[in-house]
C-alpha atoms as a PDB file:
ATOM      1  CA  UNK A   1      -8.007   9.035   5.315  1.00  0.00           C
ATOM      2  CA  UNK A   2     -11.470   7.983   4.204  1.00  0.00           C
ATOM      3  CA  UNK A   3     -14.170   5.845   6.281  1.00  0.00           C
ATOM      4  CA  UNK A   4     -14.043   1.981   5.941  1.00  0.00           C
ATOM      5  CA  UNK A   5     -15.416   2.467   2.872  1.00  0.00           C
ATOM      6  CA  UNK A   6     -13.911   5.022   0.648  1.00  0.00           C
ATOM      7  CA  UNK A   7     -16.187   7.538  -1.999  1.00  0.00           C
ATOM      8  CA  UNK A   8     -17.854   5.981  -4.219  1.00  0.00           C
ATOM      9  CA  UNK A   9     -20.270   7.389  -7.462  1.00  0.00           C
ATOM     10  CA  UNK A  10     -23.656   7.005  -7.605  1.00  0.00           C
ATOM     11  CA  UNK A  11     -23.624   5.795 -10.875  1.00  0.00           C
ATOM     12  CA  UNK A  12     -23.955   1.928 -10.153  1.00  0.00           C
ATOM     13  CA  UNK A  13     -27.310   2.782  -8.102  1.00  0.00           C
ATOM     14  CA  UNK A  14     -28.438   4.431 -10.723  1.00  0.00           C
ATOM     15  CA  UNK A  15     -27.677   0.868 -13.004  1.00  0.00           C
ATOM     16  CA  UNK A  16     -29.137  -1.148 -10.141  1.00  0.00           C
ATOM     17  CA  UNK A  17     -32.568   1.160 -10.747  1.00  0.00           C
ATOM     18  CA  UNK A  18     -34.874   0.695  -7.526  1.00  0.00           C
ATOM     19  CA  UNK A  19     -38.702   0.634  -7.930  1.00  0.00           C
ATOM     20  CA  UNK A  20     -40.810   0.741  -5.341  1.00  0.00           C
ATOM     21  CA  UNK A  21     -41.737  -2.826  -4.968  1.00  0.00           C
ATOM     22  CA  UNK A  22     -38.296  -4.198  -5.490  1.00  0.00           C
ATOM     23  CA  UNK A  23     -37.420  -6.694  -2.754  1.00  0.00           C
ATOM     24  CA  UNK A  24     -33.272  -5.600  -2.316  1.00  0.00           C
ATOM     25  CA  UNK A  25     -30.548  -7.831  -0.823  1.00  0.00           C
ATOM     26  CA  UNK A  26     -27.649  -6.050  -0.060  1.00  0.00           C
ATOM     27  CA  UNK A  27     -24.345  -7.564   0.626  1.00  0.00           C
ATOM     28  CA  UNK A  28     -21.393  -6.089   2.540  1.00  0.00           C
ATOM     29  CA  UNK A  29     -24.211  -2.944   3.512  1.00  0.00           C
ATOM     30  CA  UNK A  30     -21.061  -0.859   5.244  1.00  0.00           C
ATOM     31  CA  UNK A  31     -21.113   2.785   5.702  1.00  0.00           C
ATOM     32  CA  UNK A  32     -21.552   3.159   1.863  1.00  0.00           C
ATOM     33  CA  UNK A  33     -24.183   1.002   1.076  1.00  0.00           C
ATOM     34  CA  UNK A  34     -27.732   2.104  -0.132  1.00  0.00           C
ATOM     35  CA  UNK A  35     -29.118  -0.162   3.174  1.00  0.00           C
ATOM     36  CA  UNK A  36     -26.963   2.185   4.888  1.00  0.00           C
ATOM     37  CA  UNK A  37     -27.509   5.627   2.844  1.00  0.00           C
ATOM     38  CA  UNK A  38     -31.346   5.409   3.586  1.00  0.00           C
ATOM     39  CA  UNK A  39     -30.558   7.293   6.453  1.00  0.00           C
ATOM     40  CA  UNK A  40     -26.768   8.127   5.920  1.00  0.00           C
ATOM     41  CA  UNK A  41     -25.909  10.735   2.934  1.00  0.00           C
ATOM     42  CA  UNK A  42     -22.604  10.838   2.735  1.00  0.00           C
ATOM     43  CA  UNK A  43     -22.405  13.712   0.531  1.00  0.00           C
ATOM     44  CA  UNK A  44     -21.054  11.695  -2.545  1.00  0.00           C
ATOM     45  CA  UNK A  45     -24.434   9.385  -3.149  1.00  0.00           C
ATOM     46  CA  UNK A  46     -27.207  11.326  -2.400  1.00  0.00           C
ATOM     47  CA  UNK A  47     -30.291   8.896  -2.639  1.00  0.00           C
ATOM     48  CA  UNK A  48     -33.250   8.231  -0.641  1.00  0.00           C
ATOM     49  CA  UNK A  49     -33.848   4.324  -1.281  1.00  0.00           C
ATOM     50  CA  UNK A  50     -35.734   4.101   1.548  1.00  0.00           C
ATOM     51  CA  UNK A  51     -38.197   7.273  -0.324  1.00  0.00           C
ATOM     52  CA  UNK A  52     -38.535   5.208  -3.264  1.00  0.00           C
ATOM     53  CA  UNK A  53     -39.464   1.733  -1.383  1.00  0.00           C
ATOM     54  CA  UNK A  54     -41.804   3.870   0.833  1.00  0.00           C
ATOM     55  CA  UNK A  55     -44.322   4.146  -2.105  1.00  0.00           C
ATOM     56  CA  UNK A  56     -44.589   0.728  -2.570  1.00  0.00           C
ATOM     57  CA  UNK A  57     -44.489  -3.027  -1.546  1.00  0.00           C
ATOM     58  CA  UNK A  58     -40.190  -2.899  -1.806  1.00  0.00           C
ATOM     59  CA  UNK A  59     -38.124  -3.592   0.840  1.00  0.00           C
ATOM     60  CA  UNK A  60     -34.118  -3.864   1.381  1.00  0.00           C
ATOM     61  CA  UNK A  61     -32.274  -6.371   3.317  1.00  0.00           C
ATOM     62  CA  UNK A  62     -28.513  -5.377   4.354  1.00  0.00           C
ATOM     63  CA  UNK A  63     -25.588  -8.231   5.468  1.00  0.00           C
ATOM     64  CA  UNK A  64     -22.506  -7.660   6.288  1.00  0.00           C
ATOM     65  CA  UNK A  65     -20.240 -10.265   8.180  1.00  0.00           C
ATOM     66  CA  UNK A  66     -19.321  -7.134  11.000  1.00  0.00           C
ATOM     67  CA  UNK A  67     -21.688  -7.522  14.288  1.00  0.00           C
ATOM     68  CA  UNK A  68     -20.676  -4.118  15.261  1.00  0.00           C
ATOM     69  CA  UNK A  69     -21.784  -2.568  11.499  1.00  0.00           C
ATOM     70  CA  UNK A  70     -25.175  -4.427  11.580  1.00  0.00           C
ATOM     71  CA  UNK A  71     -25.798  -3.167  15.356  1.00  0.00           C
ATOM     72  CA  UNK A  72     -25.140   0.390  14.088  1.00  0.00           C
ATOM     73  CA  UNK A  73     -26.942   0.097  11.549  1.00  0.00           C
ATOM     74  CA  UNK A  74     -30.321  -1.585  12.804  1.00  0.00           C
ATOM     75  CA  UNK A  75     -29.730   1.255  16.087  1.00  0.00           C
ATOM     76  CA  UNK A  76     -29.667   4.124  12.972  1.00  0.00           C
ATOM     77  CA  UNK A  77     -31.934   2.941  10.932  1.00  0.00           C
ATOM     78  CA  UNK A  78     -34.664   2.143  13.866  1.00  0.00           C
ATOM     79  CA  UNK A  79     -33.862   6.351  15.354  1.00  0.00           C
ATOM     80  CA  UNK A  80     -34.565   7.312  11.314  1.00  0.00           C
ATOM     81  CA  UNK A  81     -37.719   5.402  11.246  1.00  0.00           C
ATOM     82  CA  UNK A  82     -36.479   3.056   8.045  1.00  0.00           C
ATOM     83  CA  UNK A  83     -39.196   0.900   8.218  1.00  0.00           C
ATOM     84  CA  UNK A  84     -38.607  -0.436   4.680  1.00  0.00           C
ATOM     85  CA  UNK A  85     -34.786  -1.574   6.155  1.00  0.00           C
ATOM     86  CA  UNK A  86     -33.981  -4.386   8.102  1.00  0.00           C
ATOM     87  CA  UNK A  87     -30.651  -5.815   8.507  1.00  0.00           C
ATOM     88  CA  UNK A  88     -28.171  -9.456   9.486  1.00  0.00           C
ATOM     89  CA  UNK A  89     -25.218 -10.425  10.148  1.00  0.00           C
ATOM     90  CA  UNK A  90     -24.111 -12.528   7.273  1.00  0.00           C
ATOM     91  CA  UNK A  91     -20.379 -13.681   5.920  1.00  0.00           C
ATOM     92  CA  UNK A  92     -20.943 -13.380   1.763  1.00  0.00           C
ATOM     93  CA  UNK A  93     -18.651 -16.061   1.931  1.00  0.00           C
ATOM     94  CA  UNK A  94     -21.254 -18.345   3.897  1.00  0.00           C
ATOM     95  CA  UNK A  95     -24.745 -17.178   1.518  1.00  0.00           C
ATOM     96  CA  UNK A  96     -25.543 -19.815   0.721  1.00  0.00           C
ATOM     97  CA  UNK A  97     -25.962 -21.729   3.794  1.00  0.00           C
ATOM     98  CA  UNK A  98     -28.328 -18.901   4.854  1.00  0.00           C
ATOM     99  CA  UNK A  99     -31.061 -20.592   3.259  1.00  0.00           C
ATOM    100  CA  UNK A 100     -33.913 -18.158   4.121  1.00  0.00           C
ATOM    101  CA  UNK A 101     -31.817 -16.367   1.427  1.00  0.00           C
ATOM    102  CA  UNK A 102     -31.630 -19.052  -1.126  1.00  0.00           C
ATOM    103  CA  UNK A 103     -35.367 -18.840  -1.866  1.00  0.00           C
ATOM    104  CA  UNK A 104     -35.219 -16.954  -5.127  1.00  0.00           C
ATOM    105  CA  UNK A 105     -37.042 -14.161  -4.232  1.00  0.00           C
ATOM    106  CA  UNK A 106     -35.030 -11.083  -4.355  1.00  0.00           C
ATOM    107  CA  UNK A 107     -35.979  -8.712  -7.548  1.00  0.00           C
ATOM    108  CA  UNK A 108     -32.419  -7.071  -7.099  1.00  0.00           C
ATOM    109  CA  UNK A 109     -28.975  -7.620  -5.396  1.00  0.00           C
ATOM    110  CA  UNK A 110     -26.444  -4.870  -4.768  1.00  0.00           C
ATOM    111  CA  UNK A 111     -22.895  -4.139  -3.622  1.00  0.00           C
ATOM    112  CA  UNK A 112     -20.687  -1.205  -3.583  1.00  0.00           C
ATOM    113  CA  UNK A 113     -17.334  -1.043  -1.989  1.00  0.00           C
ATOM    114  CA  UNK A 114     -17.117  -4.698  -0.896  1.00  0.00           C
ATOM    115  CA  UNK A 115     -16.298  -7.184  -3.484  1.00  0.00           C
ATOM    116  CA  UNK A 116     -12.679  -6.894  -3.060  1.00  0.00           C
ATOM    117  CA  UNK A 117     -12.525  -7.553   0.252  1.00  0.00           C
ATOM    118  CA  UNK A 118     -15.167 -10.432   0.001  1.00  0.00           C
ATOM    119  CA  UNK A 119     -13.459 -12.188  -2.999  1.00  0.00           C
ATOM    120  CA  UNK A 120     -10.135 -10.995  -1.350  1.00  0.00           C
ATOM    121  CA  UNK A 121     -10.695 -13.403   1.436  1.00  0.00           C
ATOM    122  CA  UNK A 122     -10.494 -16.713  -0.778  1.00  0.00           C
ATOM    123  CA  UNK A 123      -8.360 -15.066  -3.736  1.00  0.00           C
ATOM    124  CA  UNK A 124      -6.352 -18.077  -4.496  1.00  0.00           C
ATOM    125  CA  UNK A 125      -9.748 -20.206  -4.183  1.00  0.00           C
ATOM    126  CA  UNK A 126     -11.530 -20.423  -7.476  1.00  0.00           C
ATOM    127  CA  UNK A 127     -14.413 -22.338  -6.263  1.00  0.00           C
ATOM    128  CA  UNK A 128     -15.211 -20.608  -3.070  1.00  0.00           C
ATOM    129  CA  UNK A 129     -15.399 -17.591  -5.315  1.00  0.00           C
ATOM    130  CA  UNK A 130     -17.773 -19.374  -7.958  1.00  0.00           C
ATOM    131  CA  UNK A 131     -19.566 -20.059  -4.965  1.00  0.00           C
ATOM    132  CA  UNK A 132     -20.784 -16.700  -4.007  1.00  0.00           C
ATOM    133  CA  UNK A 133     -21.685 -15.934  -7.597  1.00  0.00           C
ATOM    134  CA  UNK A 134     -23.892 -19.186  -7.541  1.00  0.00           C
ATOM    135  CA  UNK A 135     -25.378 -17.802  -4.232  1.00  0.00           C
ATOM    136  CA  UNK A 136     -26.136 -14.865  -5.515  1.00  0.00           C
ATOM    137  CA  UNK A 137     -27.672 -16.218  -8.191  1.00  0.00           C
ATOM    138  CA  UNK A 138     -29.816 -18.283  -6.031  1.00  0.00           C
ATOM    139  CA  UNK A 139     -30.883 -15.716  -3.845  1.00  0.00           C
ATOM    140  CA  UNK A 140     -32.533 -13.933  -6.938  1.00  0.00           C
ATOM    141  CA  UNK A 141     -35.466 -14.336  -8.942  1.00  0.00           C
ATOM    142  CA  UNK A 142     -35.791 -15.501 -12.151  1.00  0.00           C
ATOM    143  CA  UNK A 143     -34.910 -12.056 -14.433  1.00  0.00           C
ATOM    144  CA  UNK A 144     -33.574 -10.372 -11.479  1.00  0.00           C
ATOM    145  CA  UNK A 145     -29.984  -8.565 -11.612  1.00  0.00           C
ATOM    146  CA  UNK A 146     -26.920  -7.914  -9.703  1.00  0.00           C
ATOM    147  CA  UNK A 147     -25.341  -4.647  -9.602  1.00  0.00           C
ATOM    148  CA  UNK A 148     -21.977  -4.315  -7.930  1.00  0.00           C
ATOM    149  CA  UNK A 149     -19.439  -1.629  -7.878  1.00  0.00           C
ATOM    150  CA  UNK A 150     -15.838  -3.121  -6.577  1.00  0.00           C
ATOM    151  CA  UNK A 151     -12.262  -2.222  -6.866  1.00  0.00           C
ATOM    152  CA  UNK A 152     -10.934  -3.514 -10.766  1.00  0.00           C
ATOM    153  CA  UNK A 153      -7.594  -4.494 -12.133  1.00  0.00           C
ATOM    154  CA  UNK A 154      -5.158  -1.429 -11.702  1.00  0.00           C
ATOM    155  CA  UNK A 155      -6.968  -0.196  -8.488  1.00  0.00           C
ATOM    156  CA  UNK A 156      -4.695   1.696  -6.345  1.00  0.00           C
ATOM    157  CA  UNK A 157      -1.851  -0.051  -7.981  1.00  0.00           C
ATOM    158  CA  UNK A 158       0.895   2.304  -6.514  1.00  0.00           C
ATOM    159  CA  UNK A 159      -0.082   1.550  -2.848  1.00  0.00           C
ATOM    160  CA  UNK A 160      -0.090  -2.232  -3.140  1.00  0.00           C
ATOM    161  CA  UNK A 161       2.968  -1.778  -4.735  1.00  0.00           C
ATOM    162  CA  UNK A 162       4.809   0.003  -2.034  1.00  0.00           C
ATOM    163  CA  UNK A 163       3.046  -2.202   0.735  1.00  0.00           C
ATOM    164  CA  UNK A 164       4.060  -5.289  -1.150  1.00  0.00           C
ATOM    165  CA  UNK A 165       7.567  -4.288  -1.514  1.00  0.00           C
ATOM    166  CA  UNK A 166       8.025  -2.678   2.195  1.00  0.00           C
ATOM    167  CA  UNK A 167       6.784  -6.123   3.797  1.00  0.00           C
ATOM    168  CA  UNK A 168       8.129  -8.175   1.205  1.00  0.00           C
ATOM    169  CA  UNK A 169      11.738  -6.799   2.444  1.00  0.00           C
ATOM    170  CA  UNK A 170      10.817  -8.071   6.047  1.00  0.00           C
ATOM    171  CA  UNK A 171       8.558 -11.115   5.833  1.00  0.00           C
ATOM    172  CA  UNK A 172       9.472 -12.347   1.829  1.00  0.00           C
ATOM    173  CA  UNK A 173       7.579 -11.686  -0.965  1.00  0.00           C
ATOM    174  CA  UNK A 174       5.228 -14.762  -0.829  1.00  0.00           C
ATOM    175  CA  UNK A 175       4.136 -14.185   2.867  1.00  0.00           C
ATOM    176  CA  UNK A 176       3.109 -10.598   1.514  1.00  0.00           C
ATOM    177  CA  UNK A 177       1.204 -11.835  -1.114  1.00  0.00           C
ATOM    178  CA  UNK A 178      -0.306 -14.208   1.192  1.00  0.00           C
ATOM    179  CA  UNK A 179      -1.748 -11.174   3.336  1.00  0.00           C
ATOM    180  CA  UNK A 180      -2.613  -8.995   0.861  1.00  0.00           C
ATOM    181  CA  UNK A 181      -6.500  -8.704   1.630  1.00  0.00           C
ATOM    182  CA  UNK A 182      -7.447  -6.928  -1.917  1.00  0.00           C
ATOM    183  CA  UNK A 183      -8.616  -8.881  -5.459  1.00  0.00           C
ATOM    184  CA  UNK A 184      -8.749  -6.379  -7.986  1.00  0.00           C
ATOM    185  CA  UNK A 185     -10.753  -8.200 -11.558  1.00  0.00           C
ATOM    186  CA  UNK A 186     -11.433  -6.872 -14.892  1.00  0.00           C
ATOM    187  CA  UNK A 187     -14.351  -7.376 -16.851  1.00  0.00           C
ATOM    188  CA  UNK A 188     -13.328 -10.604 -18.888  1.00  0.00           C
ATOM    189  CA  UNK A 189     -12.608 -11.630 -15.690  1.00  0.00           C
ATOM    190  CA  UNK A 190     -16.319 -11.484 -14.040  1.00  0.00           C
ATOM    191  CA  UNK A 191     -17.630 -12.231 -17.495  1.00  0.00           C
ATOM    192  CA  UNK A 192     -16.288 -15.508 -17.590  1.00  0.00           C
ATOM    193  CA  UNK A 193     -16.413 -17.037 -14.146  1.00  0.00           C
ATOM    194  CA  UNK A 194     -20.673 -15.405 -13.936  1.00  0.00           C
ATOM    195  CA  UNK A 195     -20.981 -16.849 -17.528  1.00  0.00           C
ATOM    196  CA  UNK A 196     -19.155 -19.867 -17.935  1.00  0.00           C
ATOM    197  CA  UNK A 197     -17.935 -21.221 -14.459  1.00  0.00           C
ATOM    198  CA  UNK A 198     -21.662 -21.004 -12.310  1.00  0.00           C
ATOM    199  CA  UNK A 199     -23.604 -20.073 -15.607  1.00  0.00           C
ATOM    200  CA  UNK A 200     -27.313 -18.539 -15.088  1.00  0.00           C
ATOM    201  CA  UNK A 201     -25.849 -15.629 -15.353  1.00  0.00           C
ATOM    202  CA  UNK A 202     -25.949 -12.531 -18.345  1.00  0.00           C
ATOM    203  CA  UNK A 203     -23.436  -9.717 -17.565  1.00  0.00           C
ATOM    204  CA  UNK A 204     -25.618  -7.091 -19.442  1.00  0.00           C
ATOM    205  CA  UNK A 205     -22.653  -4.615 -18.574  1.00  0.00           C
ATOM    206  CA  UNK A 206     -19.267  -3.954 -17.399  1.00  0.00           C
ATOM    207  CA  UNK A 207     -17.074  -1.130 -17.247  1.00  0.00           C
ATOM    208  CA  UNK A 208     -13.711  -0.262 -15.618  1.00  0.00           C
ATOM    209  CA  UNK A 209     -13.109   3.812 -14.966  1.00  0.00           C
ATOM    210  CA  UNK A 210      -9.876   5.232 -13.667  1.00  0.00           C
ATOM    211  CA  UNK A 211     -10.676   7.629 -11.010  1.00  0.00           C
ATOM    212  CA  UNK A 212      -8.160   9.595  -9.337  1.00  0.00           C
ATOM    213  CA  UNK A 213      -9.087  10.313  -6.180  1.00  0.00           C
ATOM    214  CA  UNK A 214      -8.128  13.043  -3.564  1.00  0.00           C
ATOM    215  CA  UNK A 215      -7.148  12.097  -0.212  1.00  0.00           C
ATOM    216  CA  UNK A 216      -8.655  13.327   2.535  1.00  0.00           C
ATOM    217  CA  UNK A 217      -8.142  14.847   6.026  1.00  0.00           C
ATOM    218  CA  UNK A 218      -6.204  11.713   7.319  1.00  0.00           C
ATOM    219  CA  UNK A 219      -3.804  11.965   4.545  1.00  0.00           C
ATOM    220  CA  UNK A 220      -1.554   8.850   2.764  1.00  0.00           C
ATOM    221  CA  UNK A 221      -0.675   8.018   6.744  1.00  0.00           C
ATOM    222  CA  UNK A 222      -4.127   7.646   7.549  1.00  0.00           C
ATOM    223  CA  UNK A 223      -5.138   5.969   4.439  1.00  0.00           C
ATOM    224  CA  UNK A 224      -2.497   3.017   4.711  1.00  0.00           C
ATOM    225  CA  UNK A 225      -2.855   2.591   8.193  1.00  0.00           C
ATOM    226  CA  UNK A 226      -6.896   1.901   7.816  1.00  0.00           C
ATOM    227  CA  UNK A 227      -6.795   0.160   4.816  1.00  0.00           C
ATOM    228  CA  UNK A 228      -3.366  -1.489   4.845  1.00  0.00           C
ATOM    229  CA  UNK A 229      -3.794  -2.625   8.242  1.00  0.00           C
ATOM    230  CA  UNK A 230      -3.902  -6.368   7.120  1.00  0.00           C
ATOM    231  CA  UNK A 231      -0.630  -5.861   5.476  1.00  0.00           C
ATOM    232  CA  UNK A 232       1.196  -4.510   8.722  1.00  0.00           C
ATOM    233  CA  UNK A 233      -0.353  -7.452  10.754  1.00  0.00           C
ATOM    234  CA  UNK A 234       2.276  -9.919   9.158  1.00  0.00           C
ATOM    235  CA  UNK A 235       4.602  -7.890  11.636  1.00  0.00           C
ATOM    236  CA  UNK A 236       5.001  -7.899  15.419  1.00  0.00           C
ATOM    237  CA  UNK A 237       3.584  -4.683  17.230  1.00  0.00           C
ATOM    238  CA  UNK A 238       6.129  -1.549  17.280  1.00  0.00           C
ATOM    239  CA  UNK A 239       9.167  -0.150  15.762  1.00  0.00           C
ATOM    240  CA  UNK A 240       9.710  -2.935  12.956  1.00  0.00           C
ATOM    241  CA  UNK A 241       5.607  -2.467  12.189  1.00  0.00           C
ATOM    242  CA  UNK A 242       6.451   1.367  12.407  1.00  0.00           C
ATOM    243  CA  UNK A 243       9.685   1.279  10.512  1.00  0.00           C
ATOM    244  CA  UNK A 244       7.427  -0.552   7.689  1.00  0.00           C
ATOM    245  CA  UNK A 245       4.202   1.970   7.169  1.00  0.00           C
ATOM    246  CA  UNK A 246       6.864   5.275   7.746  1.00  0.00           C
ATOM    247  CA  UNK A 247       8.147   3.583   4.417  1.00  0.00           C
ATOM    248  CA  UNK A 248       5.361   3.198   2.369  1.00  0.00           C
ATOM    249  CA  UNK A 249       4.100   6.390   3.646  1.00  0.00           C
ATOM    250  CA  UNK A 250       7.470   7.976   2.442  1.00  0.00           C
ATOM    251  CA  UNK A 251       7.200   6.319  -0.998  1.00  0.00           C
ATOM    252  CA  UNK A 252       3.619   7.420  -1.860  1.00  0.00           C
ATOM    253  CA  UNK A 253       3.953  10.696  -0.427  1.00  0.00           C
ATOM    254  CA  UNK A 254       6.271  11.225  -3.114  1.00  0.00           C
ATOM    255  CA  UNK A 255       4.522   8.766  -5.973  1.00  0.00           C
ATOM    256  CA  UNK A 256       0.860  10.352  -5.116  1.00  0.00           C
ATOM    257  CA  UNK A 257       1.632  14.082  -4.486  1.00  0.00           C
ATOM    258  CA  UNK A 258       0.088  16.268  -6.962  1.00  0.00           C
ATOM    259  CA  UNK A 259       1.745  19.626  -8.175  1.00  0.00           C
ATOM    260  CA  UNK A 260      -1.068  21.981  -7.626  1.00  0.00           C
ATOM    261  CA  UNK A 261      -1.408  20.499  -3.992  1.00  0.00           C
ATOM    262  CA  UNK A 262      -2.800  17.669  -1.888  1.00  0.00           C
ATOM    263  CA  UNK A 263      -2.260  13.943  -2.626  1.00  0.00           C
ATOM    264  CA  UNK A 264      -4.064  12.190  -5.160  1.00  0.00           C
ATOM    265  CA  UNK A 265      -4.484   7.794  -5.350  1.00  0.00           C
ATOM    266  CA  UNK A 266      -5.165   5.361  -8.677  1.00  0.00           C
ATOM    267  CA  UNK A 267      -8.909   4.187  -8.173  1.00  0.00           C
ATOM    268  CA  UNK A 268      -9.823   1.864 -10.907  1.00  0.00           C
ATOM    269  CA  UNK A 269     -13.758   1.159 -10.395  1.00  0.00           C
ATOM    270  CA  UNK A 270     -15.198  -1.809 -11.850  1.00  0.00           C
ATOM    271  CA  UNK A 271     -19.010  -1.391 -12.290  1.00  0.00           C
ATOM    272  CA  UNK A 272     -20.853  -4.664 -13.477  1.00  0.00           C
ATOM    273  CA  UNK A 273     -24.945  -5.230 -14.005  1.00  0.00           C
ATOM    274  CA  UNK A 274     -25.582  -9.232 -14.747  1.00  0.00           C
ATOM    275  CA  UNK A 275     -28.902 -10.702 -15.179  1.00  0.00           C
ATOM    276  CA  UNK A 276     -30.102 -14.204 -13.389  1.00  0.00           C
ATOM    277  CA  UNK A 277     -31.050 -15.893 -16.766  1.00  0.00           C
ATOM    278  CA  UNK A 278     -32.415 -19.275 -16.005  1.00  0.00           C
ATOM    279  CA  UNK A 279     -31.777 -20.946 -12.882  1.00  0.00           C
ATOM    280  CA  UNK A 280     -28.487 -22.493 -13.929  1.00  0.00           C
ATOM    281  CA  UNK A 281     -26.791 -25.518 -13.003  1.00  0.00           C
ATOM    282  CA  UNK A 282     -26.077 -25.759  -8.893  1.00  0.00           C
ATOM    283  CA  UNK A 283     -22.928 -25.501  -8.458  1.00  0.00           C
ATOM    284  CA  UNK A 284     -20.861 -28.665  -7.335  1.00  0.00           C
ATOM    285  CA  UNK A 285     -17.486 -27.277  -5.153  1.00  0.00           C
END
């Protein structure tokens, strides 16, 4: 099992490039966030934003729509002495009624790990979605760029597959659809809602990489039980919830176990920089 965020590169922090005076908003800041690194290394980033903002004028702002996360991390970052860090509870989905936000003024906008839950939440809704890219876009200053790392198309394929069919057996296949919590894009994807649907947008760069990754202490059990958990919701507590995770855990335990030991799942990471071009056309829902 992982924490609520699984491992994920540093490479998109190195695309998102912090200077010292940057003014950072970053959304979804969870337990693998660079709000959240400042004072958390979690051995697979290791970067000091809150170093680099020390030197100058730059600050970072983390939301996240989880009370409990923000409270941990204002308590952590207060006992670290993060001055440069503040944090708010936020829904992405709700941006851009937070006007204080909406001002334009943010150099830089990041988020790692969080996409695919966030876009997850309204996956069938085109214009809810187009509506946190126009956000976004609104929250940033003329010139300045979004970097986001989230899950792309492909990602983990062969445990939505097995969670799809075990609840699709017990609830039908369109109620499990309904629940599934994930929206995996590719590039054209992005590309062409940023670009064409909210426009005053430039997507500079995109890339998908496969990334098999090793599963940790928790194993496949722990893994679909923390991450899956929306999935087994569509069922009533106890044996026929049970009954349903001991058979996708029996599947991939089988599907994901490599030869030379250990069990191994399908990341596909979708890295994308985009540019705030002009300040677009507001978008009408």
């Amino acid at each position: 099992m992982a924490e609520k965020k699984d491992h994920w590169s540093s490479e998109i922090v190195q695309w998102l490039d912090p200077q010292k005076d940057d003014v950072i908003l970053d959304i979804g800041c969870g337990v693998d966030s660079p709000a959240y690194r400042i004072f958390i290394q979690d051995g697979v980033v290791n970067i000091q934003m809150q170093e680099v903002l020390a030197q100058g004028s730059g600050s970072i702002h983390g939301t996240d729509a989880s009370p409990a996360m923000i409270e941990a991390a204002i308590k952590a970052a207060s006992k670290a002495g993060a001055s440069k860090c503040t944090f708010e509870v936020v829904d992405a989905l709700e941006l851009a009624k937070a006007s204080h936000l909406q001002r334009g003024h943010f150099t830089k906008v990041f988020s790692n790990a969080a996409l695919h839950w966030i876009l997850g939440a309204c996956k069938t809704d085109i214009v809810q979605q187009a509506e946190f890219f126009a956000a976004t876009r609104d929250a940033l200053a003329p010139g300045g760029v979004f970097a986001f790392e989230t899950g792309g198309l492909g990602n983990v394929g062969e445990i939505r597959a097995a969670l799809l069919a075990a609840l699709a057996k017990r609830v039908g296949l369109k109620k499990a659809v309904e629940v599934d919590p994930w929206f995996f894009p590719d590039e054209a994807w992005v590309t062409k809602i940023m670009e064409e649907t909210v426009r005053g947008w430039k997507v500079e760069r995109a890339e998908r990489e496969y990334r098999p990754t090793q599963v940790d202490e928790g194993g496949v059990e722990g893994w679909v039980r923390l991450f899956g958990a929306q999935f087994f919701e569509a069922l009533p507590e106890g044996q026929e919830r049970e009954e349903c995770i001991k058979e996708v855990v029996d599947v991939l335990e089988v599907v994901c176990k490599n030869p030379s030991g250990g069990f191994h799942l399908g990341y596909v990471r979708l890295r994308v920089l985009a540019r705030k071009i002009t300040k677009g056309h507001p978008w009408i829902s």
